[in-house]
PDB file of N, CA and C in Angstrom:
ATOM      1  N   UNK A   1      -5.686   3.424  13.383  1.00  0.00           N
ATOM      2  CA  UNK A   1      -5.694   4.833  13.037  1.00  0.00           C
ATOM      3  C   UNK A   1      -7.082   5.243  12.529  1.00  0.00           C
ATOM      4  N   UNK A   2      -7.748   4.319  11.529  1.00  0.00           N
ATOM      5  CA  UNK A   2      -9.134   5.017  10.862  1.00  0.00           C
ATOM      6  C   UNK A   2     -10.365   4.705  11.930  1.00  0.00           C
ATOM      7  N   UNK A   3      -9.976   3.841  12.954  1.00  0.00           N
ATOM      8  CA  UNK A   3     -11.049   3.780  14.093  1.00  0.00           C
ATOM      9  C   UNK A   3     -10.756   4.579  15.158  1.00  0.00           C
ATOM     10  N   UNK A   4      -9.780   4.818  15.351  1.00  0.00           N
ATOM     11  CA  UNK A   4      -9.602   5.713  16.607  1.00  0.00           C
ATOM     12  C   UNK A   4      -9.841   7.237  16.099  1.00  0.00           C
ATOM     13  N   UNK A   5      -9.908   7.754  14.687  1.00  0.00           N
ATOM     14  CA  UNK A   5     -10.419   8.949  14.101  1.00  0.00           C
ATOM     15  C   UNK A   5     -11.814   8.773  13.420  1.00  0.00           C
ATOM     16  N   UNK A   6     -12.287   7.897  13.902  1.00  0.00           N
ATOM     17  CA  UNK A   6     -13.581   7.160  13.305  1.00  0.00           C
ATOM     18  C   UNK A   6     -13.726   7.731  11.945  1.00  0.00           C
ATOM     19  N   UNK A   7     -13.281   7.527  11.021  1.00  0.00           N
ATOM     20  CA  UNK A   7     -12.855   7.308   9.517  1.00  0.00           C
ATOM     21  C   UNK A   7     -14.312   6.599   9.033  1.00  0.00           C
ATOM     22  N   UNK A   8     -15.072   7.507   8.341  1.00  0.00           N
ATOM     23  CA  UNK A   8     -16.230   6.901   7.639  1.00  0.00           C
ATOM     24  C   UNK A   8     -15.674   6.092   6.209  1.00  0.00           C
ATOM     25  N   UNK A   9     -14.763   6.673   5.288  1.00  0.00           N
ATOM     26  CA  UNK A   9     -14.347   5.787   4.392  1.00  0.00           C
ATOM     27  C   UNK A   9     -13.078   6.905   4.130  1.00  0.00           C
ATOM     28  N   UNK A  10     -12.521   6.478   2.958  1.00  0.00           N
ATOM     29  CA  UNK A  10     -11.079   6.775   2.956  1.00  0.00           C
ATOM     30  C   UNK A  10     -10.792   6.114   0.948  1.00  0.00           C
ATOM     31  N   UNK A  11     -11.155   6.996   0.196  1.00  0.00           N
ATOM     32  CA  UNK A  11     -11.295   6.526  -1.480  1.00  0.00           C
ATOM     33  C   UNK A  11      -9.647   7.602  -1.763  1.00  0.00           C
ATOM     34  N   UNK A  12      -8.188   6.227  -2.276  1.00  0.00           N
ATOM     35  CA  UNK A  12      -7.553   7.323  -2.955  1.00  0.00           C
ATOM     36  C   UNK A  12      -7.961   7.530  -4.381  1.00  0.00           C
ATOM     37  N   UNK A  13      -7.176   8.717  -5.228  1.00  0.00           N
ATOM     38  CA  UNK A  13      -7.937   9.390  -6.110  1.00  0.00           C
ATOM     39  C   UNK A  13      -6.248   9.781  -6.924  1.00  0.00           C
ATOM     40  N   UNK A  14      -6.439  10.001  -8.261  1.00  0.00           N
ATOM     41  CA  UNK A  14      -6.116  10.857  -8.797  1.00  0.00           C
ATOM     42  C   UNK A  14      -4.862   9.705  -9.161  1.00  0.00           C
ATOM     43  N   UNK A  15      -2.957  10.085  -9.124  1.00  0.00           N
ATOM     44  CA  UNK A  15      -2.148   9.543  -9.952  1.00  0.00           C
ATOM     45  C   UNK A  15      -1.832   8.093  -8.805  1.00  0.00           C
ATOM     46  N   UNK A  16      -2.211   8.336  -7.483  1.00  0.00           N
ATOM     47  CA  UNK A  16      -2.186   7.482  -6.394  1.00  0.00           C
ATOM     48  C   UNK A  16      -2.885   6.282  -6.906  1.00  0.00           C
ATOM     49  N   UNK A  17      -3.451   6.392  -8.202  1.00  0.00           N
ATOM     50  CA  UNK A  17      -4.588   4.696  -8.434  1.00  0.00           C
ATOM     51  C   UNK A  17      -4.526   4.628 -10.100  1.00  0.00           C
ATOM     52  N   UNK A  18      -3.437   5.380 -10.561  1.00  0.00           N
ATOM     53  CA  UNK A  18      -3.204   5.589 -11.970  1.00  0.00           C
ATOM     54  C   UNK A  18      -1.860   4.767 -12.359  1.00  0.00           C
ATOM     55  N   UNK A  19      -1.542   4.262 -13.448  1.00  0.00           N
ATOM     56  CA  UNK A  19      -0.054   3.965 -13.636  1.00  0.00           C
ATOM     57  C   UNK A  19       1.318   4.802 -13.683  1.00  0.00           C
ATOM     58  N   UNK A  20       0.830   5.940 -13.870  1.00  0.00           N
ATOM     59  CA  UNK A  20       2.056   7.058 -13.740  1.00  0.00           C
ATOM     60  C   UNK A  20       2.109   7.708 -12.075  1.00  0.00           C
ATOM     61  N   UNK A  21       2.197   6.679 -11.239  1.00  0.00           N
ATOM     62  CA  UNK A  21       2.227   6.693  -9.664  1.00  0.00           C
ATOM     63  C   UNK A  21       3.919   6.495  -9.818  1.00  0.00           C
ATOM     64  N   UNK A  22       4.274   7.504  -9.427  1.00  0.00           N
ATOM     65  CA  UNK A  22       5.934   7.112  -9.201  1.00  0.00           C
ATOM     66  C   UNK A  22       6.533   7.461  -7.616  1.00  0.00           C
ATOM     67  N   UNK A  23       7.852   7.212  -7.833  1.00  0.00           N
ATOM     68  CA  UNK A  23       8.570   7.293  -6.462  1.00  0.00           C
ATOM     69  C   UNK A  23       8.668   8.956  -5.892  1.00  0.00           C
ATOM     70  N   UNK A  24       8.185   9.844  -6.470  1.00  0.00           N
ATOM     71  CA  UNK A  24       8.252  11.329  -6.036  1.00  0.00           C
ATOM     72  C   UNK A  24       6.452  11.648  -5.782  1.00  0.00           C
ATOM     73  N   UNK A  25       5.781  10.739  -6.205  1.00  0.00           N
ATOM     74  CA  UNK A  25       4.281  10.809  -6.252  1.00  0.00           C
ATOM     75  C   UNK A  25       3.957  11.392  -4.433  1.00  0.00           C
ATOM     76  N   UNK A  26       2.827  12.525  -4.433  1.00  0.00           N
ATOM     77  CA  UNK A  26       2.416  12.200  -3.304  1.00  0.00           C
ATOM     78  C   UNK A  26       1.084  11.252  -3.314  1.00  0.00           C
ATOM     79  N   UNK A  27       0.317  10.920  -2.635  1.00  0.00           N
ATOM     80  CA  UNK A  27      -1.278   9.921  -2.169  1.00  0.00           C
ATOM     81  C   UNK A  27      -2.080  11.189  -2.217  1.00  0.00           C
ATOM     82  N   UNK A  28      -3.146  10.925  -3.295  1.00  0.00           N
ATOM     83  CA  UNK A  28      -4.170  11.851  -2.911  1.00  0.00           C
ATOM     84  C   UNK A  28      -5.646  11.138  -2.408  1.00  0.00           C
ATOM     85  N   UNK A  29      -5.842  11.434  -1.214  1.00  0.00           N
ATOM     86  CA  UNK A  29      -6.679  11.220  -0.669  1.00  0.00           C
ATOM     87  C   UNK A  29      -8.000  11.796  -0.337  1.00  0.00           C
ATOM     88  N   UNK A  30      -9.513  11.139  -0.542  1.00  0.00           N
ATOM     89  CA  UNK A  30     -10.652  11.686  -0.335  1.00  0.00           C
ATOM     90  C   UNK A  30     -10.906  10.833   1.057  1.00  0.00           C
ATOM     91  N   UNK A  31     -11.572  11.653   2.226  1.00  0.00           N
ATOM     92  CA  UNK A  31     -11.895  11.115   3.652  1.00  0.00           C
ATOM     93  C   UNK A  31     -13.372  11.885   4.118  1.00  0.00           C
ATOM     94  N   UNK A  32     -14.159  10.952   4.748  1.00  0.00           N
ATOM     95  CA  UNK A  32     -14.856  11.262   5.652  1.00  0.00           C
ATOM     96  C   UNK A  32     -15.113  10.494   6.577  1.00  0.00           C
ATOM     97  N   UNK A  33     -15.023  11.877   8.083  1.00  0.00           N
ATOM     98  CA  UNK A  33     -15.391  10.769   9.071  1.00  0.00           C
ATOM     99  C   UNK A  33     -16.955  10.926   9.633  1.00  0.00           C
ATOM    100  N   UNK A  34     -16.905   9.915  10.785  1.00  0.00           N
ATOM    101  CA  UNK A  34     -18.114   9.972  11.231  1.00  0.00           C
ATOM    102  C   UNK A  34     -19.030  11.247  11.948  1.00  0.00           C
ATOM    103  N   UNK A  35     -20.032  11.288  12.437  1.00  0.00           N
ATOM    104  CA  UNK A  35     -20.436  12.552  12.601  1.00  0.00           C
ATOM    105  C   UNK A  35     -20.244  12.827  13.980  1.00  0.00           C
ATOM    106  N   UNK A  36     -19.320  14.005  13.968  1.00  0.00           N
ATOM    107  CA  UNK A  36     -18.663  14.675  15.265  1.00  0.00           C
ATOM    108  C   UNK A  36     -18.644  15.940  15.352  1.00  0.00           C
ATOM    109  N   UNK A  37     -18.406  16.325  16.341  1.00  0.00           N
ATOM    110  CA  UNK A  37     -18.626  18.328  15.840  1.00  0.00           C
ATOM    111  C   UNK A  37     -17.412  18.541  15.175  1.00  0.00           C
ATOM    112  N   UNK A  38     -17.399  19.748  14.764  1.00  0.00           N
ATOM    113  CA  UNK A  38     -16.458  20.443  14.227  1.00  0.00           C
ATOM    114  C   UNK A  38     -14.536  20.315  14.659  1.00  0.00           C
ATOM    115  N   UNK A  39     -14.628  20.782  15.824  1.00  0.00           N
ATOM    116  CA  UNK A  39     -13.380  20.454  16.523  1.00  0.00           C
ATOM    117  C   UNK A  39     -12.673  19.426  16.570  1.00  0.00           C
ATOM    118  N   UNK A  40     -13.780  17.988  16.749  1.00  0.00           N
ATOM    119  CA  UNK A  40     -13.522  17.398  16.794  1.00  0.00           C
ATOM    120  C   UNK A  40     -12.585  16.327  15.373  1.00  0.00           C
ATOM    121  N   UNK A  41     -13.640  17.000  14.306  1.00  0.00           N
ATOM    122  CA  UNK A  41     -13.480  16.440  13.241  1.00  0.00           C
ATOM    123  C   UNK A  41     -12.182  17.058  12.654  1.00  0.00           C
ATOM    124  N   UNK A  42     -11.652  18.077  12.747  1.00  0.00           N
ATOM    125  CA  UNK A  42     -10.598  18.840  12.771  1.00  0.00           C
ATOM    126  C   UNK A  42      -9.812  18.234  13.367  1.00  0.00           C
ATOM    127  N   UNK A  43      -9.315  17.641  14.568  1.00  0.00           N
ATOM    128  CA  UNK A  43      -8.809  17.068  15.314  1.00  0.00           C
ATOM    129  C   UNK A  43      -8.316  15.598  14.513  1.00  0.00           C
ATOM    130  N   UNK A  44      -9.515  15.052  14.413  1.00  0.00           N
ATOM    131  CA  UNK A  44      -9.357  13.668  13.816  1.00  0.00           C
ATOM    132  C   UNK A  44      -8.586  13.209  12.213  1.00  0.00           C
ATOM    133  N   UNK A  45      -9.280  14.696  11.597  1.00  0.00           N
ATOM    134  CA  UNK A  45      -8.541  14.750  10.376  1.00  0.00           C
ATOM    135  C   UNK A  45      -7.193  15.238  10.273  1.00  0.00           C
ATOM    136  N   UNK A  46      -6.692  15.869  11.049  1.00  0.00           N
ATOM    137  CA  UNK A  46      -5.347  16.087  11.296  1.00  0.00           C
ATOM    138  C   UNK A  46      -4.334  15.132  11.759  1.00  0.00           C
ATOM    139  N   UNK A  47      -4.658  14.576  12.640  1.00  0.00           N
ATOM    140  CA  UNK A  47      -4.367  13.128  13.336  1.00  0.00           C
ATOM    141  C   UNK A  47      -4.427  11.869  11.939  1.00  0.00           C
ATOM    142  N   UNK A  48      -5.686  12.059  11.442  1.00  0.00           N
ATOM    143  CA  UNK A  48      -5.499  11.259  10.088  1.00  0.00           C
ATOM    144  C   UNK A  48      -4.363  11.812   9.083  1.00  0.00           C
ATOM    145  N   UNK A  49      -4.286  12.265   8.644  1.00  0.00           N
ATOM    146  CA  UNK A  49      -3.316  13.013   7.872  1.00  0.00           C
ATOM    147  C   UNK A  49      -2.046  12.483   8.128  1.00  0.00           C
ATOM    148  N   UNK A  50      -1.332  13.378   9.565  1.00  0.00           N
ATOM    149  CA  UNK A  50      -0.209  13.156   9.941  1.00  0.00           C
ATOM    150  C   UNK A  50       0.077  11.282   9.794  1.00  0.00           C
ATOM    151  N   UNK A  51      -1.045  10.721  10.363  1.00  0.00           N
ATOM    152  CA  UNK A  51      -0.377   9.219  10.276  1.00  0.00           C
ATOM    153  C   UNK A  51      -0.486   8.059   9.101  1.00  0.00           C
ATOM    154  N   UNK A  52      -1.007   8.791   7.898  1.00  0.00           N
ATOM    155  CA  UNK A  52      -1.572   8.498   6.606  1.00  0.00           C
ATOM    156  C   UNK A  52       0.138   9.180   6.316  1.00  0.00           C
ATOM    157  N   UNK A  53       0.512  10.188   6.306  1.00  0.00           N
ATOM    158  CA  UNK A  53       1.959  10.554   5.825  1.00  0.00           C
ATOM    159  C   UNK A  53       2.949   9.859   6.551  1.00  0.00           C
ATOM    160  N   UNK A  54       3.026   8.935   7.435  1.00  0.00           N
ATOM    161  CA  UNK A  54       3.692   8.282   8.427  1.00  0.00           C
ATOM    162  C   UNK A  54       4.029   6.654   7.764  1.00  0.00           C
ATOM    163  N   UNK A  55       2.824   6.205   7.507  1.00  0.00           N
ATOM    164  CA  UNK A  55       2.249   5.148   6.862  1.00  0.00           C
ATOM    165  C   UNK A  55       3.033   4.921   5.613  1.00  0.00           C
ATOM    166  N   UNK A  56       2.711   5.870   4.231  1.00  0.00           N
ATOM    167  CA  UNK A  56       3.096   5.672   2.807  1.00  0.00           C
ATOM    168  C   UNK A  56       4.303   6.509   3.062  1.00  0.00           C
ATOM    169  N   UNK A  57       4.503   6.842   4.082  1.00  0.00           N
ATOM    170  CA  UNK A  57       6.631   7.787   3.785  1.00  0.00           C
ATOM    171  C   UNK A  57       6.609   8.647   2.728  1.00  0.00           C
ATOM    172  N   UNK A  58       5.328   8.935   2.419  1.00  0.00           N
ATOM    173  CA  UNK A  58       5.431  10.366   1.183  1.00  0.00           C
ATOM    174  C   UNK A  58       4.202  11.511   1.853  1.00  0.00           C
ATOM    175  N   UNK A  59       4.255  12.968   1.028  1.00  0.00           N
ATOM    176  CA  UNK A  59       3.279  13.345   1.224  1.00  0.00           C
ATOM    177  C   UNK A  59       1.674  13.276   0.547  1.00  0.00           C
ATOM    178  N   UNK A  60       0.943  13.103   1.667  1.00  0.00           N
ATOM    179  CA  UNK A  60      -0.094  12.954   1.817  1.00  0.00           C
ATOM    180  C   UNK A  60      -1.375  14.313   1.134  1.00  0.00           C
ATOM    181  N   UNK A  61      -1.875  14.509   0.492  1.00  0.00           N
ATOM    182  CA  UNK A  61      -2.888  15.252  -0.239  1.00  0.00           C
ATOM    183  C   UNK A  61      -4.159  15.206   0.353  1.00  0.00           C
ATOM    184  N   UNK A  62      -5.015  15.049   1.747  1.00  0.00           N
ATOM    185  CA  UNK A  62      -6.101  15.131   2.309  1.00  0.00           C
ATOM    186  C   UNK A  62      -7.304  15.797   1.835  1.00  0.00           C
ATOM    187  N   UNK A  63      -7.847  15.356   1.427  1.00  0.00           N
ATOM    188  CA  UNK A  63      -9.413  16.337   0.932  1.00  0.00           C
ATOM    189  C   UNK A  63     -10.661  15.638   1.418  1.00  0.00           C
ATOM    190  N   UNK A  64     -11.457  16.522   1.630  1.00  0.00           N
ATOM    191  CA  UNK A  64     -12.872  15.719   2.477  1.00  0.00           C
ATOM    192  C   UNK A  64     -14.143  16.364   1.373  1.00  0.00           C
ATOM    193  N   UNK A  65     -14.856  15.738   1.516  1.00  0.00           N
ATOM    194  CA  UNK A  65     -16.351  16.388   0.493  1.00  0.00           C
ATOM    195  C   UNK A  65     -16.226  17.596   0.629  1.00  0.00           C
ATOM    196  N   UNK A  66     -16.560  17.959   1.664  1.00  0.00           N
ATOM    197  CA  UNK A  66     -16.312  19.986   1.802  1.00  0.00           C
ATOM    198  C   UNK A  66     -16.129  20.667   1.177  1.00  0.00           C
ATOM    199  N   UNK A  67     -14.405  19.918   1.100  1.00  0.00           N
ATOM    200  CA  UNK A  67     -13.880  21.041   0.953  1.00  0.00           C
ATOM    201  C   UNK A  67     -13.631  20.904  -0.608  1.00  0.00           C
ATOM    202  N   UNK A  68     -14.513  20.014  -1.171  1.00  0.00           N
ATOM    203  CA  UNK A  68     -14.505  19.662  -2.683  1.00  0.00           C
ATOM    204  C   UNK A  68     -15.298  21.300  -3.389  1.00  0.00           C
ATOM    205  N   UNK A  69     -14.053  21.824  -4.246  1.00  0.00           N
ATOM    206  CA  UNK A  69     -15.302  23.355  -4.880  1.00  0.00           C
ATOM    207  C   UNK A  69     -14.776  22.950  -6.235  1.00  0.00           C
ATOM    208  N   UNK A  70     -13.953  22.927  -6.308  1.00  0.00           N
ATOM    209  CA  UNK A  70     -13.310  23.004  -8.144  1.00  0.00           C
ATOM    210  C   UNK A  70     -13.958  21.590  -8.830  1.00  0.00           C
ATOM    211  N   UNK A  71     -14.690  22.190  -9.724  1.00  0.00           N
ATOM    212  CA  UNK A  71     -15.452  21.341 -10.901  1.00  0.00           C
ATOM    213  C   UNK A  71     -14.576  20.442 -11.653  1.00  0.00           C
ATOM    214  N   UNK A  72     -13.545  20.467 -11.891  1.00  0.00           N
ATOM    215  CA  UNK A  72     -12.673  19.847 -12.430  1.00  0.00           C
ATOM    216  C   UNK A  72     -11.989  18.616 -12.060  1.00  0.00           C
ATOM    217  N   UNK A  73     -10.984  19.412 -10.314  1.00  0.00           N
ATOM    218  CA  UNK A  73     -11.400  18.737  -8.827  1.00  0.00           C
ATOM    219  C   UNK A  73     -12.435  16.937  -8.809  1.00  0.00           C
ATOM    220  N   UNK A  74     -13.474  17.503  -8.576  1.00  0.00           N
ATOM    221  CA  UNK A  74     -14.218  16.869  -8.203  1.00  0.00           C
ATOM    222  C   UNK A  74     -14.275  16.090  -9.402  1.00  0.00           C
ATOM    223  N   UNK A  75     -14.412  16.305 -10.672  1.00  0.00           N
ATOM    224  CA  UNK A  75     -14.721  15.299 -11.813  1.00  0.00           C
ATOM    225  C   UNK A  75     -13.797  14.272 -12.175  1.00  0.00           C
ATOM    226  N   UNK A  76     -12.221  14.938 -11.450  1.00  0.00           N
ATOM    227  CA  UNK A  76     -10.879  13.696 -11.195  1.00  0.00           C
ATOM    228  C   UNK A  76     -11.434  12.866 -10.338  1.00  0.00           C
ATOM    229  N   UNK A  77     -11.667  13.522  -9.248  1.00  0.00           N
ATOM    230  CA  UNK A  77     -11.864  12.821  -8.172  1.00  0.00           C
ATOM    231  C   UNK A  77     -12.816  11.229  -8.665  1.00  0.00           C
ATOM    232  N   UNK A  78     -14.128  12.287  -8.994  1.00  0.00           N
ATOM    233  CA  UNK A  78     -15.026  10.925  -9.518  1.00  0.00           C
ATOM    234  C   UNK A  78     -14.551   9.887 -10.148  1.00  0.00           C
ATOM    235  N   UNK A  79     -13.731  10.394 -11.473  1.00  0.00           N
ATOM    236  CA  UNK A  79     -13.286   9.652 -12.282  1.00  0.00           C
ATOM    237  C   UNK A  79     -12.452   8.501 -11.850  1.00  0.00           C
ATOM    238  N   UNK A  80     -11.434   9.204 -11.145  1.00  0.00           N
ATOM    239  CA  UNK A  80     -10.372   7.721 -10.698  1.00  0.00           C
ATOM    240  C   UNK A  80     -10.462   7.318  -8.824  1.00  0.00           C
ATOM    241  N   UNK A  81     -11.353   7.993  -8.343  1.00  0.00           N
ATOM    242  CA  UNK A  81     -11.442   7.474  -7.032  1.00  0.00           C
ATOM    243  C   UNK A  81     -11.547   5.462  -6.750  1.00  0.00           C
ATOM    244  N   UNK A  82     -10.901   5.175  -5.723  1.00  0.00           N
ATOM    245  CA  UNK A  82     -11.158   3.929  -5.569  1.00  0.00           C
ATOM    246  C   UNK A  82     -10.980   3.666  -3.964  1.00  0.00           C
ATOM    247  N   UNK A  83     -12.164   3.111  -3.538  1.00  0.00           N
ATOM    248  CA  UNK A  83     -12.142   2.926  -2.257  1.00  0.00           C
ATOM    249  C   UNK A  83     -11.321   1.890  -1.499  1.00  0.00           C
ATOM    250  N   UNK A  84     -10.088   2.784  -0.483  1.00  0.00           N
ATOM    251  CA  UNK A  84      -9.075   1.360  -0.096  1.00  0.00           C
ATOM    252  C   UNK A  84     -10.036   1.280   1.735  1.00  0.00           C
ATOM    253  N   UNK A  85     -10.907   1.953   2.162  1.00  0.00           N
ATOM    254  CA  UNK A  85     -11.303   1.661   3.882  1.00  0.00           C
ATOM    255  C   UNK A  85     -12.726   2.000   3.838  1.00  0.00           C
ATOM    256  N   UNK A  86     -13.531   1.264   4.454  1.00  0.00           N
ATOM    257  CA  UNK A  86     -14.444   1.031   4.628  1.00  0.00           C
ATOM    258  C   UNK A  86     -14.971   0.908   6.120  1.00  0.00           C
ATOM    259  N   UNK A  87     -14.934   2.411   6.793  1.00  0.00           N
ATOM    260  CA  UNK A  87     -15.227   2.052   8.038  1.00  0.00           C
ATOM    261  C   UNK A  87     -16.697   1.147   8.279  1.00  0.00           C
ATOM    262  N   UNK A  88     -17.863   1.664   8.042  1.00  0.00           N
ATOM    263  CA  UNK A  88     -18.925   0.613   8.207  1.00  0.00           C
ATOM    264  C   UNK A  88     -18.567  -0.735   8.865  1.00  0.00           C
ATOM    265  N   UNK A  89     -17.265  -1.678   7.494  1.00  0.00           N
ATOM    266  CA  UNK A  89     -16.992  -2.810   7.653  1.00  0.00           C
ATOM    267  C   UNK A  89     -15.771  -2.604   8.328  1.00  0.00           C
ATOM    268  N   UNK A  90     -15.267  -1.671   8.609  1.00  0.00           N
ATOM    269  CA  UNK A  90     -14.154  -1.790   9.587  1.00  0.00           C
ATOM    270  C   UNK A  90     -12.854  -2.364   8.407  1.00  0.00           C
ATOM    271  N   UNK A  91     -12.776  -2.465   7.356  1.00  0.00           N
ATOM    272  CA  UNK A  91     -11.864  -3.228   6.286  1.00  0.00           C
ATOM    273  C   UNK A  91     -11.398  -2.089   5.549  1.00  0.00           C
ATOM    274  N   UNK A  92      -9.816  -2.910   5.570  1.00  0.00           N
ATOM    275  CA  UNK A  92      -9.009  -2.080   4.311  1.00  0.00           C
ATOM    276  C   UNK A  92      -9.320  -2.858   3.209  1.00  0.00           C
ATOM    277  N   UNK A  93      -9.526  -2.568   2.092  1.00  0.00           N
ATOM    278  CA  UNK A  93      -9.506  -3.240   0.736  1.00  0.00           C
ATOM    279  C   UNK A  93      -8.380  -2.809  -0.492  1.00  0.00           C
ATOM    280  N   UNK A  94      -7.045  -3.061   0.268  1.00  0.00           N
ATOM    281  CA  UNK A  94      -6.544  -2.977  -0.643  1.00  0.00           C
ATOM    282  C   UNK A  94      -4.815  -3.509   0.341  1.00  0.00           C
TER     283      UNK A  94
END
């Protein structure tokens, strides 16, 4: 799935890497992929999504740098992000 959407990395974030992760939890996810046009990347991230919600049987929370605006947002993000894919190395780490 993260090679065929060429998935630059894939860091979850937020209660998804916290101890108060429960059974109603959705995955919040930070993604970028490789450099493609627009459409394409649209394409890929959608396709990611749908099979990232396929995968963990819950819903899925998708966010890419972009579309990062809220200061707050982003300072969770920083705070508890942890990288589980590593396209470069082609590896899940986790």
């Amino acid at each position: 799935m993260c090679r065929r959407n060429r998935v630059a990395y894939i860091y979850a974030f937020g209660s998804s890497v916290r101890e108060d992760f429960h059974a109603d939890s959705d995955v919040d996810v930070l993604v970028d992929v490789k450099p493609m046009n627009d459409l394409e990347a649209g394409g890929a991230l959608l396709d990611l999504w749908d099979g990232l919600e396929r995968f963990f049987q819950r819903p899925v929370d998708l966010l890419t740098e972009r579309s990062l605006r809220n200061p707050y947002l982003i300072a969770e993000v920083e705070r508890t992000k942890k990288l589980v894919y590593d396209g470069a190395r082609e590896e899940v780490l986790v």
